[in-house]
PDB file of N, CA and C in Angstrom:
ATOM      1  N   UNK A   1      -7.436  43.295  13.308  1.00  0.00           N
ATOM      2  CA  UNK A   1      -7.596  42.828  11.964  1.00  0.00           C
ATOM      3  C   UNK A   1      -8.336  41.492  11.988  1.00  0.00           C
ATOM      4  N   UNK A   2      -9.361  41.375  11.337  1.00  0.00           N
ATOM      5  CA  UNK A   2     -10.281  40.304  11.207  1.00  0.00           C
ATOM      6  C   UNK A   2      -9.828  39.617   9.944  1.00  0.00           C
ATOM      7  N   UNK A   3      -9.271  38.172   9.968  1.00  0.00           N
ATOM      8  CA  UNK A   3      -9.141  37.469   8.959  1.00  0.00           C
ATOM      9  C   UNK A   3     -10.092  35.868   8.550  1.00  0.00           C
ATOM     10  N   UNK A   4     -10.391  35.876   7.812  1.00  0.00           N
ATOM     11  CA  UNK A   4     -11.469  34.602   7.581  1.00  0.00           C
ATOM     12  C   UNK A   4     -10.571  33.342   7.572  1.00  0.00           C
ATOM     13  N   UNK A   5     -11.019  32.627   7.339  1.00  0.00           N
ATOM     14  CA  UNK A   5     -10.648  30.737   7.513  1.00  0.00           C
ATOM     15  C   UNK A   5      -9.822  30.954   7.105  1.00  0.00           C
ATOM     16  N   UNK A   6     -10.237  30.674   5.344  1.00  0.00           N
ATOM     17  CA  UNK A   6      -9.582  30.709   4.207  1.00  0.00           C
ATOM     18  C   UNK A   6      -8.515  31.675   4.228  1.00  0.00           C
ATOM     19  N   UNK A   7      -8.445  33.088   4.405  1.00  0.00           N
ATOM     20  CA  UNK A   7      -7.410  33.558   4.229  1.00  0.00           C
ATOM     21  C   UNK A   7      -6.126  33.003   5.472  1.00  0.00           C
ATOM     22  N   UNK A   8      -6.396  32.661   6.298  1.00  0.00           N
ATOM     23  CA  UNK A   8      -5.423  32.490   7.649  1.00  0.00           C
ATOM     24  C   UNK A   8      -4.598  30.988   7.082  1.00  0.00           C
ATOM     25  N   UNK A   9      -5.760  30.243   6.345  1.00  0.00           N
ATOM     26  CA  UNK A   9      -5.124  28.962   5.662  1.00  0.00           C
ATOM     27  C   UNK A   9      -3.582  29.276   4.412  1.00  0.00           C
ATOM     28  N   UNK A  10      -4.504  30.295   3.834  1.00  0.00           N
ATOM     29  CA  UNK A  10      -3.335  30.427   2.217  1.00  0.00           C
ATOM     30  C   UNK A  10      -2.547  31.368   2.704  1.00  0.00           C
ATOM     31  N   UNK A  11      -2.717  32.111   4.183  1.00  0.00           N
ATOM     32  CA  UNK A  11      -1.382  32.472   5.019  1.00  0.00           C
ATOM     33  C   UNK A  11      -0.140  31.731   5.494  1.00  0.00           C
ATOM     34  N   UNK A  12      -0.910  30.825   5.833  1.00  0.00           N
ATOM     35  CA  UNK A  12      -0.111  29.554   6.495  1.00  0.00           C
ATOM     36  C   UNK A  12       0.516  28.711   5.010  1.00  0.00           C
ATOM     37  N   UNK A  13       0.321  28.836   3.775  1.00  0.00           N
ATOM     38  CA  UNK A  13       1.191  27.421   2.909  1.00  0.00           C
ATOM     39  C   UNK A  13       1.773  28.794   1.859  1.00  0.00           C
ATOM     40  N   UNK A  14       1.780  29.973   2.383  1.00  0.00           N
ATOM     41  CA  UNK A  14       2.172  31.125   1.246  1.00  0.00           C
ATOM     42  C   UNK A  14       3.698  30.966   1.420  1.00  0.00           C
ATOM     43  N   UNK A  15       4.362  30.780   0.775  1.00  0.00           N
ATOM     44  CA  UNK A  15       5.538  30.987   0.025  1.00  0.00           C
ATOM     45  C   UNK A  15       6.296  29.778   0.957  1.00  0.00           C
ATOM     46  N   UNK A  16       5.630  28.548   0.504  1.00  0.00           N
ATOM     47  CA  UNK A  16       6.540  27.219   1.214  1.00  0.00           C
ATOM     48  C   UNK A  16       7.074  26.290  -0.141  1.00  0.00           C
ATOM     49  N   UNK A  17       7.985  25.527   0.302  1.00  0.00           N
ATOM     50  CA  UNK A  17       8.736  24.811  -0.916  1.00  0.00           C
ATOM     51  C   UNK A  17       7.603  23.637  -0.908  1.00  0.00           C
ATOM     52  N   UNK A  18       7.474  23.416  -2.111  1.00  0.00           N
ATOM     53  CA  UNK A  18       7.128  22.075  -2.655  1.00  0.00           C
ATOM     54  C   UNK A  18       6.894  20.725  -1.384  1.00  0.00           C
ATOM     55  N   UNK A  19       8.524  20.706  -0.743  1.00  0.00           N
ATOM     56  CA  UNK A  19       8.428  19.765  -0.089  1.00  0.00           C
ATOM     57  C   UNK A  19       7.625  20.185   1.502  1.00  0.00           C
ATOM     58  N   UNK A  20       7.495  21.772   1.225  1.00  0.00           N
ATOM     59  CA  UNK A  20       6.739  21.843   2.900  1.00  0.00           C
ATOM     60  C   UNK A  20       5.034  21.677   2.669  1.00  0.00           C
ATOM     61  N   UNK A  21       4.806  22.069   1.432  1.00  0.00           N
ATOM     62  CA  UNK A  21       3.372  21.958   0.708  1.00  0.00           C
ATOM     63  C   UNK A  21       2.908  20.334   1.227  1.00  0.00           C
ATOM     64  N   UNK A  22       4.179  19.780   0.611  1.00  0.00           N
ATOM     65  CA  UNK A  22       3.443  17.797   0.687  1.00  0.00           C
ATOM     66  C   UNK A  22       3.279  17.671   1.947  1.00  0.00           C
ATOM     67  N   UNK A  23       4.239  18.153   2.789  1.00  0.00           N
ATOM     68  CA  UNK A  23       4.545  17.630   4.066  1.00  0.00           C
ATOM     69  C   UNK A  23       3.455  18.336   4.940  1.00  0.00           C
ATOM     70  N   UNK A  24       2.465  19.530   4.693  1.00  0.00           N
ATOM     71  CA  UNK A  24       1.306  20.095   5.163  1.00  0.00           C
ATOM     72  C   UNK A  24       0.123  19.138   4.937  1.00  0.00           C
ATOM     73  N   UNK A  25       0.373  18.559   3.663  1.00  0.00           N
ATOM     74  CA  UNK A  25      -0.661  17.874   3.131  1.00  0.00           C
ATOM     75  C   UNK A  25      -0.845  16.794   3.863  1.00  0.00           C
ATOM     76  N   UNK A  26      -0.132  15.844   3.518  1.00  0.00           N
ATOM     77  CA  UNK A  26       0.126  14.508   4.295  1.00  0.00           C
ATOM     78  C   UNK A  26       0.486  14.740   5.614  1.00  0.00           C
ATOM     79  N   UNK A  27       0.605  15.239   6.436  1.00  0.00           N
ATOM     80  CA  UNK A  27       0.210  15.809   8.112  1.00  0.00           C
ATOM     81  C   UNK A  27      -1.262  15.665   8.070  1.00  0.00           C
ATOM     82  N   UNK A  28      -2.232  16.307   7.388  1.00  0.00           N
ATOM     83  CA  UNK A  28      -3.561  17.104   7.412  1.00  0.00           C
ATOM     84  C   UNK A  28      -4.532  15.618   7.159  1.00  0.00           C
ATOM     85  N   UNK A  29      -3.906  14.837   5.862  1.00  0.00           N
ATOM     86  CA  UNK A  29      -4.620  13.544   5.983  1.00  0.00           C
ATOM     87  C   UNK A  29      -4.981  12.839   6.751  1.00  0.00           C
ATOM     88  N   UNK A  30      -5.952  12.265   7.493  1.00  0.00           N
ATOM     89  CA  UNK A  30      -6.442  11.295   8.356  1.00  0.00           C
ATOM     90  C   UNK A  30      -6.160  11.384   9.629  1.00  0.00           C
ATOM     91  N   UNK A  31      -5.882  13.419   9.922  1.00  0.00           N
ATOM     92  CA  UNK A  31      -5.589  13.335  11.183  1.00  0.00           C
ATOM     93  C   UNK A  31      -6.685  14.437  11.668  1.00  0.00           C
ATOM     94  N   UNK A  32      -6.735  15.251  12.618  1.00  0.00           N
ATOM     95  CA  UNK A  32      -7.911  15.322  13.413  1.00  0.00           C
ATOM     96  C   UNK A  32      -9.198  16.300  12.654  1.00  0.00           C
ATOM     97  N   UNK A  33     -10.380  16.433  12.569  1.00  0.00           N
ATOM     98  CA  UNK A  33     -11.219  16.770  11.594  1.00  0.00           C
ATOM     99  C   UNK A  33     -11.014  18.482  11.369  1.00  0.00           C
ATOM    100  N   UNK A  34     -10.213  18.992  12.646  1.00  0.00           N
ATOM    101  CA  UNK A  34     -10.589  20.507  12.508  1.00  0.00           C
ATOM    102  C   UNK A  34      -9.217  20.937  11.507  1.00  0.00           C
ATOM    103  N   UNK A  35      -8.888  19.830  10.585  1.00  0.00           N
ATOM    104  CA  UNK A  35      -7.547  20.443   9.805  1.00  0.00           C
ATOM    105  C   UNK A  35      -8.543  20.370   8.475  1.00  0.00           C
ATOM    106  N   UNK A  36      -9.799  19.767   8.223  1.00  0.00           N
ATOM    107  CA  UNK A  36     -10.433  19.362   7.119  1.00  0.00           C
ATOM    108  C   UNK A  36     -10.895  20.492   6.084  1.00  0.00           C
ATOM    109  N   UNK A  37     -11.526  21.844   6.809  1.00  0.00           N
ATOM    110  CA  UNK A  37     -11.305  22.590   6.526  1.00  0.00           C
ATOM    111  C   UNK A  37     -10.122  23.451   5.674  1.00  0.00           C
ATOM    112  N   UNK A  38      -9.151  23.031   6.145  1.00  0.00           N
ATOM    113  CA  UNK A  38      -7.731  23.683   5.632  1.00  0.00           C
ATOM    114  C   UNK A  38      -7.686  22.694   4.007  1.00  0.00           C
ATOM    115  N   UNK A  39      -7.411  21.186   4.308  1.00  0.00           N
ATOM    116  CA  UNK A  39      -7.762  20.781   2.688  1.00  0.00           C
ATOM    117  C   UNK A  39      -8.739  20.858   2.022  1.00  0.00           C
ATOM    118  N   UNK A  40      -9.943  21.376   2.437  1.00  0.00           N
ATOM    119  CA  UNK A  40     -10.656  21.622   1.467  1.00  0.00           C
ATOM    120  C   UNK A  40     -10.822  23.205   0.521  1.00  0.00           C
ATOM    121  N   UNK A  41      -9.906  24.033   1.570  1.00  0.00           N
ATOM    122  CA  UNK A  41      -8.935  25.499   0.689  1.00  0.00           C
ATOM    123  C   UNK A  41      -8.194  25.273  -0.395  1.00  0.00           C
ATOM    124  N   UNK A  42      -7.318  24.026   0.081  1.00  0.00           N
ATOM    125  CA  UNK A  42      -6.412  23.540  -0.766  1.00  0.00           C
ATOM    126  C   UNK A  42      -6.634  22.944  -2.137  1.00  0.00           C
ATOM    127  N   UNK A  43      -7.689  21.743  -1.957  1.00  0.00           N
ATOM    128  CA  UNK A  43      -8.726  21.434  -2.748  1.00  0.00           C
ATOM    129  C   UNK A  43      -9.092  22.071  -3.715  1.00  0.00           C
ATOM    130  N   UNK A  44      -9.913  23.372  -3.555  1.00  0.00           N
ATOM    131  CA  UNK A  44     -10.452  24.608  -3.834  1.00  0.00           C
ATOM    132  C   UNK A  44      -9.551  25.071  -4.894  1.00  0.00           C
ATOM    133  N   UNK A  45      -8.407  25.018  -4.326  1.00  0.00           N
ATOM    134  CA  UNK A  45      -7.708  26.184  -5.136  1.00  0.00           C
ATOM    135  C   UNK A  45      -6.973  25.339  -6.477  1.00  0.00           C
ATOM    136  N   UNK A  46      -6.443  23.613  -6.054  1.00  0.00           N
ATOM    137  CA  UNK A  46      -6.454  22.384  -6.909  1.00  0.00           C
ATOM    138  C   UNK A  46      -7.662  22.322  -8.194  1.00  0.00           C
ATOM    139  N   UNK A  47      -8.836  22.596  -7.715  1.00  0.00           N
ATOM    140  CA  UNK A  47     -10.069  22.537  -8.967  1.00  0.00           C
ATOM    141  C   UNK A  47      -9.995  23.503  -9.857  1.00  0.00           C
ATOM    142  N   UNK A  48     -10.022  24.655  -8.916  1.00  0.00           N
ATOM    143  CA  UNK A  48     -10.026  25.968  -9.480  1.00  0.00           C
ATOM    144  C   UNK A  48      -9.150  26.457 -10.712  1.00  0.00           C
ATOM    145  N   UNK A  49      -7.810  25.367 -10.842  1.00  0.00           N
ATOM    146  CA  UNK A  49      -6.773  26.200 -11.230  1.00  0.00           C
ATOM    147  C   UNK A  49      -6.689  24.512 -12.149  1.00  0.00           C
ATOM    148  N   UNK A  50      -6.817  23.793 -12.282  1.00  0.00           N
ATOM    149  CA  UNK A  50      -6.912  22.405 -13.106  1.00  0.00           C
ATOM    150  C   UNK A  50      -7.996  22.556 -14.589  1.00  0.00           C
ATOM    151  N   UNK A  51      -7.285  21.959 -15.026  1.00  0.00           N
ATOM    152  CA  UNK A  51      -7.946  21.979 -16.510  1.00  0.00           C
ATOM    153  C   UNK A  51      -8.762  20.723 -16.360  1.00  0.00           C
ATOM    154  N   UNK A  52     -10.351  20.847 -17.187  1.00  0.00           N
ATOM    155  CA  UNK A  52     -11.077  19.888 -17.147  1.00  0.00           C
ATOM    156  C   UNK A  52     -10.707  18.168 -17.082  1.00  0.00           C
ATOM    157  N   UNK A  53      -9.581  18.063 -17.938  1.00  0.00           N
ATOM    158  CA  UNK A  53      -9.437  16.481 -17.922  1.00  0.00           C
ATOM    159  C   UNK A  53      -8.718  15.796 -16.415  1.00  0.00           C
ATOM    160  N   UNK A  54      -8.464  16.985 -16.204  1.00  0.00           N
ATOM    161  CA  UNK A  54      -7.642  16.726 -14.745  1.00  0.00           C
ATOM    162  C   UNK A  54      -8.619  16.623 -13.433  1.00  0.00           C
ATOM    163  N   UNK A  55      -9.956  17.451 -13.738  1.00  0.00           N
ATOM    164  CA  UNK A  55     -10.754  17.414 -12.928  1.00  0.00           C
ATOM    165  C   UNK A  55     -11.849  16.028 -12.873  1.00  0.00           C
ATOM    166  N   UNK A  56     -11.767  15.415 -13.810  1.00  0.00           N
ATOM    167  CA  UNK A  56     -12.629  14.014 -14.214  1.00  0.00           C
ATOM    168  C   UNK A  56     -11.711  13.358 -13.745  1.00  0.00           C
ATOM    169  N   UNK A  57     -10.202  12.822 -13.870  1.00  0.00           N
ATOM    170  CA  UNK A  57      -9.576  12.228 -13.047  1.00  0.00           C
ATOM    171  C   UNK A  57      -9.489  12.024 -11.858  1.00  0.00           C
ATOM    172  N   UNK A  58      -9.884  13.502 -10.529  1.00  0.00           N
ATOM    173  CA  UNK A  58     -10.090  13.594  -9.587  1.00  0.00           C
ATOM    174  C   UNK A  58     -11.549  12.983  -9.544  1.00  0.00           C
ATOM    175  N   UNK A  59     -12.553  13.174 -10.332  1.00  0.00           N
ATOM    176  CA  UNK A  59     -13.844  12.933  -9.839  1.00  0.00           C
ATOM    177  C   UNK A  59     -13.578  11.512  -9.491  1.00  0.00           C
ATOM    178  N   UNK A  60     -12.730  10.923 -10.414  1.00  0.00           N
ATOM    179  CA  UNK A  60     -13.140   9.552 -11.002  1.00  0.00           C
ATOM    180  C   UNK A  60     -11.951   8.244  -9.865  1.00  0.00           C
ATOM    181  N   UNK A  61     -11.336   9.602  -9.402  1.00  0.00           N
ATOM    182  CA  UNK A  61     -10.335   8.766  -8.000  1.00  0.00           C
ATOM    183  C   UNK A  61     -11.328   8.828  -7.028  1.00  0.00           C
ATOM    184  N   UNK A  62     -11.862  10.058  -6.675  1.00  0.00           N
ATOM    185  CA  UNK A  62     -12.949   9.896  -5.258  1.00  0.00           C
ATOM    186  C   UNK A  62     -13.681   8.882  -5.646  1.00  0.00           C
ATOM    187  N   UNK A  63     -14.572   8.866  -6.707  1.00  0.00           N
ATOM    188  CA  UNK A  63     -15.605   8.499  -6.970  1.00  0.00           C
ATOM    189  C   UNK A  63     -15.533   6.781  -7.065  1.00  0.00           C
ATOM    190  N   UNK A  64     -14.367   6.143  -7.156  1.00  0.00           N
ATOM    191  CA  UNK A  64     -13.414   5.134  -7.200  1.00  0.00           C
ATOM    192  C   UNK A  64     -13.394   4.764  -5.784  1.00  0.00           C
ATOM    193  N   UNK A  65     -12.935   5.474  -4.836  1.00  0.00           N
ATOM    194  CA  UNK A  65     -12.817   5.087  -3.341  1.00  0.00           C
ATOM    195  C   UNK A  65     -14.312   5.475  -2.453  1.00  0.00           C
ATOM    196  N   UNK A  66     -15.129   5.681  -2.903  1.00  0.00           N
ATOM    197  CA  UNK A  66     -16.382   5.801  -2.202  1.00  0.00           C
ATOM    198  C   UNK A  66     -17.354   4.398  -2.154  1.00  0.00           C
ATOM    199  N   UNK A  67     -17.418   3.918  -1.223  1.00  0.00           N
ATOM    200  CA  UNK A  67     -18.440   2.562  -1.015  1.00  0.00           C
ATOM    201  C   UNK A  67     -19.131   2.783   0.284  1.00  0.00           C
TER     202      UNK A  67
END
């Protein structure tokens, strides 16, 4: 069975509590680049599923920490 990135990722956080979600997250932050991939699934699925005003907030946090 051949599975892609993405699916092996939303394998790995499928049916975790809240607190194992954060605790994937904040692991994945600022630690080695080949997890970067995995938040940017996460990401993905954060935009995807956010209503516009929520998505200008995000622009406007990155866009805030970029120098």
């Amino acid at each position: 069975m051949n599975i892609t990135l993405r699916q092996a990722i939303l394998q790995r956080v499928n049916n975790k509590s809240d607190e194992e979600l954060k605790e994937i997250i904040e692991d994945s932050i600022g630690g080695e680049e080949r997890v970067l991939p995995g938040l940017g699934v996460l990401f993905e699925i954060i935009w995807q599923h956010s209503e516009a005003s929520t998505q200008d907030t995000l622009v406007e946090t990155l866009k805030g920490h970029l120098a």
